[in-house]
PDB file of N, CA and C in Angstrom:
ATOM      1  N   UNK A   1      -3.291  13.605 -37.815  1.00  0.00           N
ATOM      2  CA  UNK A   1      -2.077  14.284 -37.382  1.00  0.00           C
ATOM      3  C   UNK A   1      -2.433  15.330 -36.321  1.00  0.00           C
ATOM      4  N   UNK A   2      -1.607  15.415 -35.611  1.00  0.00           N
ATOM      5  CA  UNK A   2      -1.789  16.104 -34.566  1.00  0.00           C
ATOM      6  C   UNK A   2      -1.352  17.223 -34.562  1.00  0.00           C
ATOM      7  N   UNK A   3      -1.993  18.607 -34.547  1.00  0.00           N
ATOM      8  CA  UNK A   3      -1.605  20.247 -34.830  1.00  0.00           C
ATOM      9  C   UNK A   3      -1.004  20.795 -33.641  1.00  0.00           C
ATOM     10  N   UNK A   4      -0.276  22.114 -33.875  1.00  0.00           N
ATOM     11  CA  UNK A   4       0.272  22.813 -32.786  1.00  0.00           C
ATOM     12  C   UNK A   4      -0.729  23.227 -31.924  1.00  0.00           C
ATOM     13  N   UNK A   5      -2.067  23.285 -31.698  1.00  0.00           N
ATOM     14  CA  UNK A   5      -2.741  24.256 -31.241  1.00  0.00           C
ATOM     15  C   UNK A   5      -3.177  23.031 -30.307  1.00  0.00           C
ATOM     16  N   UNK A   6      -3.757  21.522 -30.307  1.00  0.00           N
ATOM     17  CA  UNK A   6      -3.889  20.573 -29.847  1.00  0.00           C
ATOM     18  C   UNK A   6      -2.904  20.202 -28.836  1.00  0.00           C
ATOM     19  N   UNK A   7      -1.509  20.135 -29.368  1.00  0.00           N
ATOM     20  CA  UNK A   7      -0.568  19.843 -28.107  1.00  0.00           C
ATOM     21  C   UNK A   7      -0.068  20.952 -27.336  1.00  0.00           C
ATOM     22  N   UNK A   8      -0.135  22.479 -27.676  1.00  0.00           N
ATOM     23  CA  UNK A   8      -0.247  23.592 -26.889  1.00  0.00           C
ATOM     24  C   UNK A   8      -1.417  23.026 -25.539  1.00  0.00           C
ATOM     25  N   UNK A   9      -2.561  22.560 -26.047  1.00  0.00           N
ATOM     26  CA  UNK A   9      -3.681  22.502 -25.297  1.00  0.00           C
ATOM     27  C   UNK A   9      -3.372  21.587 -24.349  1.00  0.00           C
ATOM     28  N   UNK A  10      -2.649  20.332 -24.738  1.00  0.00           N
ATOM     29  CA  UNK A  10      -2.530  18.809 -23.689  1.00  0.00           C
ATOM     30  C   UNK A  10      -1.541  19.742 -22.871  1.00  0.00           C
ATOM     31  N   UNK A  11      -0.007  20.784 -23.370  1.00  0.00           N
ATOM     32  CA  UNK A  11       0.882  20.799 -22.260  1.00  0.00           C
ATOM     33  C   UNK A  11       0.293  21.758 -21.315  1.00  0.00           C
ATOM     34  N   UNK A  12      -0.754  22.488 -21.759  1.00  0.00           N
ATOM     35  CA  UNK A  12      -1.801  23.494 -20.764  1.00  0.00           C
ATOM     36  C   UNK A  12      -2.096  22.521 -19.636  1.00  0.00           C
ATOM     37  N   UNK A  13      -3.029  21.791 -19.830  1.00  0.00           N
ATOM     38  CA  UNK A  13      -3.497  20.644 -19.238  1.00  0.00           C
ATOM     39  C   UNK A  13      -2.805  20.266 -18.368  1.00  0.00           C
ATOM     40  N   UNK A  14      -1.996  19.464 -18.971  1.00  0.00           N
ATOM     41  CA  UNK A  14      -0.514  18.566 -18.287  1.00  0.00           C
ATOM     42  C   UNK A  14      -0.114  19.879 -16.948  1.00  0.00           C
ATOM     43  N   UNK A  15       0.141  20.985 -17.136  1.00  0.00           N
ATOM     44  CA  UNK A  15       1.041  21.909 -16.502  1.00  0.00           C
ATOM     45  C   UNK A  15      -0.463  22.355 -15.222  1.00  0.00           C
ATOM     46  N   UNK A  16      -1.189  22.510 -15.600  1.00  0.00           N
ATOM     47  CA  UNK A  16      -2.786  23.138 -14.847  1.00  0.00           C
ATOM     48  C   UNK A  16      -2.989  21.848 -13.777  1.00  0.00           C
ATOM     49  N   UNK A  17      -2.464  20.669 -14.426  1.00  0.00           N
ATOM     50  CA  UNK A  17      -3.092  19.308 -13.675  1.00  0.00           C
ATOM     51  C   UNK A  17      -1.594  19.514 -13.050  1.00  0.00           C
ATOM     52  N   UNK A  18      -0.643  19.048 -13.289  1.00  0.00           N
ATOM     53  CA  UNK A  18       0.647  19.471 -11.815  1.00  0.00           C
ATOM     54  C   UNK A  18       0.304  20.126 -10.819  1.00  0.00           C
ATOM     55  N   UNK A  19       0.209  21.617 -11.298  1.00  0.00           N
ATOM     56  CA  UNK A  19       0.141  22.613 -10.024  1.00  0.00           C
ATOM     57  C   UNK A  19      -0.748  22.625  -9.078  1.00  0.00           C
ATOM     58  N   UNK A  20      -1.946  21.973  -9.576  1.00  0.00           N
ATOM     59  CA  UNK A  20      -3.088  21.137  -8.640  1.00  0.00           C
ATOM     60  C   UNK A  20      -2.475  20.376  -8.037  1.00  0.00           C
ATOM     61  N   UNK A  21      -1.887  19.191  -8.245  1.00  0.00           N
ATOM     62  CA  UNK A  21      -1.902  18.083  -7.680  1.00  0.00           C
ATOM     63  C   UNK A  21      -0.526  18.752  -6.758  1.00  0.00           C
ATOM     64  N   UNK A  22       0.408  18.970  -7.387  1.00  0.00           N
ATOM     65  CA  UNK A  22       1.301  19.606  -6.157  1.00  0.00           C
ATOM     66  C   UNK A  22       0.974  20.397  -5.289  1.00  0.00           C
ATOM     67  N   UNK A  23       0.251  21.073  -5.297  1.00  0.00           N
ATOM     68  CA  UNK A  23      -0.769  22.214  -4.355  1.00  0.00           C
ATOM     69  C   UNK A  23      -1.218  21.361  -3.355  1.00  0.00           C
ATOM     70  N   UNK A  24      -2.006  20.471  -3.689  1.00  0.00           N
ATOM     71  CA  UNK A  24      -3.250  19.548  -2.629  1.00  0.00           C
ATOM     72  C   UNK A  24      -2.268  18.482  -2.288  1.00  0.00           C
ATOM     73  N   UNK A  25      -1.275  18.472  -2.140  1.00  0.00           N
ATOM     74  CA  UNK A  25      -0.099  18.006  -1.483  1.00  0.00           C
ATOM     75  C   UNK A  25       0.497  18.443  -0.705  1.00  0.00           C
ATOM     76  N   UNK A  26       1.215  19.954  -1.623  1.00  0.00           N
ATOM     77  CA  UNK A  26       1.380  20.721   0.072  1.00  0.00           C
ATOM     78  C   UNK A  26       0.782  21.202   1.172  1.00  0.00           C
ATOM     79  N   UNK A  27      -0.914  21.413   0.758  1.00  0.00           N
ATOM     80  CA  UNK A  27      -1.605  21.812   1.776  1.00  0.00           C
ATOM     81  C   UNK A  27      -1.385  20.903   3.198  1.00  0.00           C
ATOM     82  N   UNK A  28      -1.706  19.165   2.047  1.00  0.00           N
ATOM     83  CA  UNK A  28      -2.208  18.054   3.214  1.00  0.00           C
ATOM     84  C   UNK A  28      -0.876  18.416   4.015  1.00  0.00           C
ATOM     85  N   UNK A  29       0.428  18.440   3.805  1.00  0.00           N
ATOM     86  CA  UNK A  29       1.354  18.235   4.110  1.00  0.00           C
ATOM     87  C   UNK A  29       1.685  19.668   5.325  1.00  0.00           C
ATOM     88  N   UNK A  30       1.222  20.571   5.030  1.00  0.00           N
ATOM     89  CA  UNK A  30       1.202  21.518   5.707  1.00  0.00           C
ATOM     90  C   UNK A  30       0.303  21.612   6.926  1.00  0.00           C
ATOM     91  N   UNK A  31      -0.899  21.360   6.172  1.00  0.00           N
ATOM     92  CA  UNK A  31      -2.040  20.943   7.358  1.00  0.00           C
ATOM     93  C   UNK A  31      -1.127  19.442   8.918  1.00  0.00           C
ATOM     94  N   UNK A  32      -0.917  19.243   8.080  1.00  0.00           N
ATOM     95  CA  UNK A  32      -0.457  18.215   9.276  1.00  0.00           C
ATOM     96  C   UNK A  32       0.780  18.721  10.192  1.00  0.00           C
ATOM     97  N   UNK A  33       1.208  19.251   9.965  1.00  0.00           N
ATOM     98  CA  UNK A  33       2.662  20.474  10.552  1.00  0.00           C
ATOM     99  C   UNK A  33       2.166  21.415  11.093  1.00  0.00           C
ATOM    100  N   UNK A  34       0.865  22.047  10.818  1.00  0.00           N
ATOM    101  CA  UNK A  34       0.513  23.398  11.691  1.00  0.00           C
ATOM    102  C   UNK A  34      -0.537  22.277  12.808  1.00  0.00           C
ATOM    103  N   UNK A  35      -1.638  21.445  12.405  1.00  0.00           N
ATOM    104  CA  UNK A  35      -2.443  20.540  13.288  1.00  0.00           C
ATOM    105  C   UNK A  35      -1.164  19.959  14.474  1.00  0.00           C
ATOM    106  N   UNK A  36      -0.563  19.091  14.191  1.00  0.00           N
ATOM    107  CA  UNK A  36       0.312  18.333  14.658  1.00  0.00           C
ATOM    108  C   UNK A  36       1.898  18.695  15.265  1.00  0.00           C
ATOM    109  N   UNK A  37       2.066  20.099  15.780  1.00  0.00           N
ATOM    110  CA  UNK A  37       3.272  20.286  16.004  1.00  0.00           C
ATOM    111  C   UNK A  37       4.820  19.416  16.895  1.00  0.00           C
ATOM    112  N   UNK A  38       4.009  18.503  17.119  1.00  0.00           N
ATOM    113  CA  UNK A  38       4.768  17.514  18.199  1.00  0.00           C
ATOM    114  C   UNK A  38       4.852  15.835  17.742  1.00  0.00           C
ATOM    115  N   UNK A  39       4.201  16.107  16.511  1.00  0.00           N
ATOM    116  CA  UNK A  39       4.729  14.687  15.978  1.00  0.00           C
ATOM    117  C   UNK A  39       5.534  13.957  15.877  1.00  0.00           C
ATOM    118  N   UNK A  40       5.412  12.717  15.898  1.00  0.00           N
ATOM    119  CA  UNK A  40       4.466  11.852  16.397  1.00  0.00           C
ATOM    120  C   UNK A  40       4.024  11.599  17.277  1.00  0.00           C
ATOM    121  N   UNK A  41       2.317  11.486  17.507  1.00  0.00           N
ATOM    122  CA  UNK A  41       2.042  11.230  18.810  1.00  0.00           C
ATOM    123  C   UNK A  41       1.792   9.627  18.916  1.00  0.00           C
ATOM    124  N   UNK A  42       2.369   9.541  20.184  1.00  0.00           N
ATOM    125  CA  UNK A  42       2.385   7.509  20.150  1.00  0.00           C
ATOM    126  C   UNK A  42       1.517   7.275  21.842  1.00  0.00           C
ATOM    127  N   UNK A  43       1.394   6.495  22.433  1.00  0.00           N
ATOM    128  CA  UNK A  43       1.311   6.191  23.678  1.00  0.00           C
ATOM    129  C   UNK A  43       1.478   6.451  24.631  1.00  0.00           C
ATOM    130  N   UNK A  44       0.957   7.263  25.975  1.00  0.00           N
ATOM    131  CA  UNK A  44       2.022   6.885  27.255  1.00  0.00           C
ATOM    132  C   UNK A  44       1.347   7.029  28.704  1.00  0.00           C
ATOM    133  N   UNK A  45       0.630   6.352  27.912  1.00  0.00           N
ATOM    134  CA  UNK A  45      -0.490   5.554  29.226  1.00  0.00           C
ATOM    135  C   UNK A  45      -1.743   5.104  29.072  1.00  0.00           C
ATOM    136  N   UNK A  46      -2.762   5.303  29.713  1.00  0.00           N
ATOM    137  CA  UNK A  46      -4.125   4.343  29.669  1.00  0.00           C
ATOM    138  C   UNK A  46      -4.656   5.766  29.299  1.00  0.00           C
ATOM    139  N   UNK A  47      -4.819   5.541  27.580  1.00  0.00           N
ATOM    140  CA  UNK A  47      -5.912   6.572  27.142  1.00  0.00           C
ATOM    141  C   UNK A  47      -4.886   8.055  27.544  1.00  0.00           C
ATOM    142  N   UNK A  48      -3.649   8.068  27.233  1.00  0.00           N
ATOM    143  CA  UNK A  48      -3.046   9.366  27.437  1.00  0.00           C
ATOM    144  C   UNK A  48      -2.436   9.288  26.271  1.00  0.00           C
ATOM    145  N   UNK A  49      -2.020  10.159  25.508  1.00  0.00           N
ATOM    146  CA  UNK A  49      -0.971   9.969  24.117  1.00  0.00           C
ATOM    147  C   UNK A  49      -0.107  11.087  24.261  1.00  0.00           C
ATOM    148  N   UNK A  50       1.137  11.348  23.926  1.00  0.00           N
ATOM    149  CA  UNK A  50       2.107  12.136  23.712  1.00  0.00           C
ATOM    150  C   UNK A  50       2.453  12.387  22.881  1.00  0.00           C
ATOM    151  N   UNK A  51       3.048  13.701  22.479  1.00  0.00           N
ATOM    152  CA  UNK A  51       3.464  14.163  21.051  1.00  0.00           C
ATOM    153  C   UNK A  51       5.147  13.979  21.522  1.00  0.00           C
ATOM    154  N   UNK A  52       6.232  14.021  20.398  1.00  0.00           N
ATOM    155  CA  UNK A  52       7.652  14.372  21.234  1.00  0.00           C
ATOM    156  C   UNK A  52       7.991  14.922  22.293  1.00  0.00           C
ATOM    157  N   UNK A  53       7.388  16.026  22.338  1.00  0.00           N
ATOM    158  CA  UNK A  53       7.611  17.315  23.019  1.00  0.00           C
ATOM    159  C   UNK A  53       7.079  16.550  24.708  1.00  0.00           C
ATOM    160  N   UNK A  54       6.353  15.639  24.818  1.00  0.00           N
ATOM    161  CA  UNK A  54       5.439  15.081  26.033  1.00  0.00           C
ATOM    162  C   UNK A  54       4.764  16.163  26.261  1.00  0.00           C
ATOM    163  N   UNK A  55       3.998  16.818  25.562  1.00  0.00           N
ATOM    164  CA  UNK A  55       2.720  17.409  25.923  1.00  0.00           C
ATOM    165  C   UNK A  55       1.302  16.215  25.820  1.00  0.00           C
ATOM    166  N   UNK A  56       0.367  16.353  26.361  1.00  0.00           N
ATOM    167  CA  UNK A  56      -0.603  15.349  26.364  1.00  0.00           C
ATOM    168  C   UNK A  56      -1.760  15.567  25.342  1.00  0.00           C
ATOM    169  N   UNK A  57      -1.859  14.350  24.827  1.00  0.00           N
ATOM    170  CA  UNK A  57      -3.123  14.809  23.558  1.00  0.00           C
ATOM    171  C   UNK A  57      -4.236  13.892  23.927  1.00  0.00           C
ATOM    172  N   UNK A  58      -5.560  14.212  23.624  1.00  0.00           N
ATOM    173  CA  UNK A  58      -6.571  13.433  23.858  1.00  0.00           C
ATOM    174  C   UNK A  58      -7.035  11.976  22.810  1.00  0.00           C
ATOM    175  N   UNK A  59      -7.181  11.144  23.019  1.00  0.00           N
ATOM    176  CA  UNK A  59      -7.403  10.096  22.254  1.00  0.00           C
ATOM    177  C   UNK A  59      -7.756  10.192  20.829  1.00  0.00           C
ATOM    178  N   UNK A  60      -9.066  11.397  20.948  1.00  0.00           N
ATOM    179  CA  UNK A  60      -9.856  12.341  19.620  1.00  0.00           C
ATOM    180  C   UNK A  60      -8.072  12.734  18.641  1.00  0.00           C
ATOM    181  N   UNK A  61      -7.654  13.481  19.195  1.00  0.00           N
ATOM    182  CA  UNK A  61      -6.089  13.886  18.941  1.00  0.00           C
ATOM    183  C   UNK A  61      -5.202  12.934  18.089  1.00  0.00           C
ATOM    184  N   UNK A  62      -5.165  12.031  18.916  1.00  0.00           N
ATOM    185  CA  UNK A  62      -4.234  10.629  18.074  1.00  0.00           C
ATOM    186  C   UNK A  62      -5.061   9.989  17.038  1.00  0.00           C
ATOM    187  N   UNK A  63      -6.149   9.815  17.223  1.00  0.00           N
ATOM    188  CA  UNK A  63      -7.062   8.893  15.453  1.00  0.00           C
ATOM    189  C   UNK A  63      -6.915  10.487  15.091  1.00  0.00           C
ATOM    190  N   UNK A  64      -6.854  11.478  15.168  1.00  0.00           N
ATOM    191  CA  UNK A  64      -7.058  12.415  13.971  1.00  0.00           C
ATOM    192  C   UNK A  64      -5.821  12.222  13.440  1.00  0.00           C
ATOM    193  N   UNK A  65      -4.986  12.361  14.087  1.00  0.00           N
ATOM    194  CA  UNK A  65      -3.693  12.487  13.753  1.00  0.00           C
ATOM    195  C   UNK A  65      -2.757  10.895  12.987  1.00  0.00           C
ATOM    196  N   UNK A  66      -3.600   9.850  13.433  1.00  0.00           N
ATOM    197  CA  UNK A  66      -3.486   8.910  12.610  1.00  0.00           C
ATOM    198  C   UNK A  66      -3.948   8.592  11.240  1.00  0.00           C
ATOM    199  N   UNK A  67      -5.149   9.195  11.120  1.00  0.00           N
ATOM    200  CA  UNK A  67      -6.144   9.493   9.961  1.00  0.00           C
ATOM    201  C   UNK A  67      -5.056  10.488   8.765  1.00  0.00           C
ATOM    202  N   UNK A  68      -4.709  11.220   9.625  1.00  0.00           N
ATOM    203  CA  UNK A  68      -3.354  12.600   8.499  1.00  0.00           C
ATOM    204  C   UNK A  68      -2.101  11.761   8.100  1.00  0.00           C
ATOM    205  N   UNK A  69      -1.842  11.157   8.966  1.00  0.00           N
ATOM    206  CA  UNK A  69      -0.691   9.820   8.226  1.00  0.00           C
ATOM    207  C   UNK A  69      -0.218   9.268   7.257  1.00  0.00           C
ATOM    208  N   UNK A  70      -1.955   8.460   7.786  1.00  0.00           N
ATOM    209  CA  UNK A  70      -2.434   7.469   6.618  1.00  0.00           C
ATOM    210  C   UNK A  70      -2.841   7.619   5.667  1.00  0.00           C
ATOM    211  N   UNK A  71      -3.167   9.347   5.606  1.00  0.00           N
ATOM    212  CA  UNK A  71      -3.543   9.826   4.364  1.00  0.00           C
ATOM    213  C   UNK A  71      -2.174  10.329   3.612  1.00  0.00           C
ATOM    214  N   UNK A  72      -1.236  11.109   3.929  1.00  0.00           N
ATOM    215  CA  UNK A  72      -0.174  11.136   3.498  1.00  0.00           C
ATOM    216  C   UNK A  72       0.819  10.539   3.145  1.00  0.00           C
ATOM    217  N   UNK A  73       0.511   9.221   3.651  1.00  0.00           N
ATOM    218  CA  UNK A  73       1.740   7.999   3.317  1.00  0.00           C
ATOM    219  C   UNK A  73       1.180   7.328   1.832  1.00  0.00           C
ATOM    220  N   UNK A  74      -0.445   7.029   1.620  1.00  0.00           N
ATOM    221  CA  UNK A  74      -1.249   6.925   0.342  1.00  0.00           C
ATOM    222  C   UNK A  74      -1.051   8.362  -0.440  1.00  0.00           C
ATOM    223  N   UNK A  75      -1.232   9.841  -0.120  1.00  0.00           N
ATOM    224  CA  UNK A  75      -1.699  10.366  -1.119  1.00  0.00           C
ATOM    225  C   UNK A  75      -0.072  10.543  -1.592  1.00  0.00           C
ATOM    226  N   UNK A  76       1.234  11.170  -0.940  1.00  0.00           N
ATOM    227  CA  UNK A  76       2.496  11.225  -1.786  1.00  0.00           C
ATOM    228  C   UNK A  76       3.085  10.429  -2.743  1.00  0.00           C
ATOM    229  N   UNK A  77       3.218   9.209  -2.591  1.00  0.00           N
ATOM    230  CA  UNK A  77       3.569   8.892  -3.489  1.00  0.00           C
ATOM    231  C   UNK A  77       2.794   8.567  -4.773  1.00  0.00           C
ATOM    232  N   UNK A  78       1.283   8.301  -4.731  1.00  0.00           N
ATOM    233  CA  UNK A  78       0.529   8.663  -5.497  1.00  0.00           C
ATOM    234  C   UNK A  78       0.163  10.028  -6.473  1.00  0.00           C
ATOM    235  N   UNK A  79       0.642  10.886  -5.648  1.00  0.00           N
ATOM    236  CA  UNK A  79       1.089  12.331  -6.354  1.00  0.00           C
ATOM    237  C   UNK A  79       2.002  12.166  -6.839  1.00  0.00           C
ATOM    238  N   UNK A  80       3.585  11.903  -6.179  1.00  0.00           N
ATOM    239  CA  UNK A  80       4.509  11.800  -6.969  1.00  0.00           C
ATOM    240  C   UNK A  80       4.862  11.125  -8.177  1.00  0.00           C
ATOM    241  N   UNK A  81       3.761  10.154  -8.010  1.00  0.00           N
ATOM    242  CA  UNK A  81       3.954   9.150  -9.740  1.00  0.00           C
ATOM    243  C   UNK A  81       3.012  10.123 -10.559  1.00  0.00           C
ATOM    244  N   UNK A  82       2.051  10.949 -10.452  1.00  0.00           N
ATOM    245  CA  UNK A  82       1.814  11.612 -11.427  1.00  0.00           C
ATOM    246  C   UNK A  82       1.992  12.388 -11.455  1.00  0.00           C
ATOM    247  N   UNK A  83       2.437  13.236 -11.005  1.00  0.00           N
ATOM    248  CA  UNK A  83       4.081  13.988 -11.640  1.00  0.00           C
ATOM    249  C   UNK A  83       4.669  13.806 -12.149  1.00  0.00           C
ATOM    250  N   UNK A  84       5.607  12.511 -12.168  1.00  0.00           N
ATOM    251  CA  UNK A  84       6.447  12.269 -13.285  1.00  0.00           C
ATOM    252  C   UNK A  84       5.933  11.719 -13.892  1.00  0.00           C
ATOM    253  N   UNK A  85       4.523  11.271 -14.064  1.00  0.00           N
ATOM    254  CA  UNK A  85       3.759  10.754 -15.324  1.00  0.00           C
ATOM    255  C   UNK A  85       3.428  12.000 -16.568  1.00  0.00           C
ATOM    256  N   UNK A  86       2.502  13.249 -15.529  1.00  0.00           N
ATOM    257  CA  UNK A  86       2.499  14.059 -15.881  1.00  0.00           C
ATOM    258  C   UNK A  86       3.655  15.193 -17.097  1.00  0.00           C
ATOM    259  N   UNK A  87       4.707  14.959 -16.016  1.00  0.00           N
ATOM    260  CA  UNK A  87       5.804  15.522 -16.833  1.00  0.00           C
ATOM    261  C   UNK A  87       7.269  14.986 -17.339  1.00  0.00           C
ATOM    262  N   UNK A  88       7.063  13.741 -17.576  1.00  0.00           N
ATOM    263  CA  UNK A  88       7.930  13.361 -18.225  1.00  0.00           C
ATOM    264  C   UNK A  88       8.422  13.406 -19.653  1.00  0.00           C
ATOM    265  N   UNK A  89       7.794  13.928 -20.147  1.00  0.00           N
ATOM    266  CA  UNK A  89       8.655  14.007 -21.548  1.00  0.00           C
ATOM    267  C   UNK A  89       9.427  15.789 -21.228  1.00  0.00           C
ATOM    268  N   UNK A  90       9.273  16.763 -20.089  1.00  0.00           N
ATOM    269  CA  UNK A  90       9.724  17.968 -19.483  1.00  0.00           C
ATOM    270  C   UNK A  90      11.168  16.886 -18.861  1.00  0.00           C
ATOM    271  N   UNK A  91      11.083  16.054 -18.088  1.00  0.00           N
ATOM    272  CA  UNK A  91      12.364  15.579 -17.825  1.00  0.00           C
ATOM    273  C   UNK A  91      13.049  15.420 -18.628  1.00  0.00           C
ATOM    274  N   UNK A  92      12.481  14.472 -19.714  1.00  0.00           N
ATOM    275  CA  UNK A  92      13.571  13.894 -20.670  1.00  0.00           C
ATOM    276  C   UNK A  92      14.202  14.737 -21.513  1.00  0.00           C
ATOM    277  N   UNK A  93      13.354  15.635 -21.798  1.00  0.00           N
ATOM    278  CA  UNK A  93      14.384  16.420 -22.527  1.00  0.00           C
ATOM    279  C   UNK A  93      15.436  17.655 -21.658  1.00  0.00           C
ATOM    280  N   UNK A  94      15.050  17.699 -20.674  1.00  0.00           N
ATOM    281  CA  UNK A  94      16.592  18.638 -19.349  1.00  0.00           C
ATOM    282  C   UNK A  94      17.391  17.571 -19.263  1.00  0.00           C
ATOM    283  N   UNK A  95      17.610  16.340 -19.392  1.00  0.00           N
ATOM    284  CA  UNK A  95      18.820  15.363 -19.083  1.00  0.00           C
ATOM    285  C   UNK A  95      20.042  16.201 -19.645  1.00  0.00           C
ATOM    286  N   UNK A  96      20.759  15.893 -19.100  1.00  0.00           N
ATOM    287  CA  UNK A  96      22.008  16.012 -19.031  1.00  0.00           C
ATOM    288  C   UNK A  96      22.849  14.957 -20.958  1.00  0.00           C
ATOM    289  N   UNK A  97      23.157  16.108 -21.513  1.00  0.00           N
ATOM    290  CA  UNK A  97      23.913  15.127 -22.598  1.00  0.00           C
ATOM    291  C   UNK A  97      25.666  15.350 -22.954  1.00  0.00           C
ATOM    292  N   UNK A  98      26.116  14.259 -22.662  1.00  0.00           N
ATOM    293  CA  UNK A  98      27.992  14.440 -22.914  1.00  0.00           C
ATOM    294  C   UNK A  98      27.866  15.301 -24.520  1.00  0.00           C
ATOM    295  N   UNK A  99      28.933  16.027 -24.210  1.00  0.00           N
ATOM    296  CA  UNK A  99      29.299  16.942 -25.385  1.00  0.00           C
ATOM    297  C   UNK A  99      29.953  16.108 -26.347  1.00  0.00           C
ATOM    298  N   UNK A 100      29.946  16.383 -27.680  1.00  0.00           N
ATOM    299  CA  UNK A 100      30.731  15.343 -28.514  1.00  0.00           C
ATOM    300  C   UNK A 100      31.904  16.117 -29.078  1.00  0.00           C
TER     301      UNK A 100
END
């Protein structure tokens, strides 16, 4: 049987492991917004790349900036499922219940 002092300990856990993983989410996510202010940079010429704004970025510029992407398009939703892996039995019980 499982004691109060044991599942005190897992929702420690559970709550310590969120704020990590949401943290190293917003950083990446931040990091790419202060690096990248003109995103997306795409093409616009031979070895020239542009951000929106048409300021010019160097080739080095665009794989970095492709590299932050591709990492963010893998690491979010991978965060986001453990999150609600993490805290789902915290959801289930805030639902919403009709009054009787």
């Amino acid at each position: 049987m499982i004691d109060d002092e044991e599942i005190a300990r897992k929702r420690r856990w559970r709550r310590n492991a969120s704020i990590v993983i949401a943290a190293l989410m917003g950083i990446l996510f931040a990091y790419g917004l202060i690096r990248f202010p003109d995103a997306p940079l795409h093409a616009c010429g031979d070895n020239i790349y542009c951000g929106k704004q048409g300021q010019p970025h160097t080739e080095r510029q665009f794989k970095d900036f492709e590299i932050w992407q591709n990492t963010l398009v893998w690491v979010w939703p991978i965060g986001l499922l453990a999150l609600y892996v993490l805290n789902r039995d915290r959801i289930r019980s805030r639902r919403w219940k009709p009054r009787e």
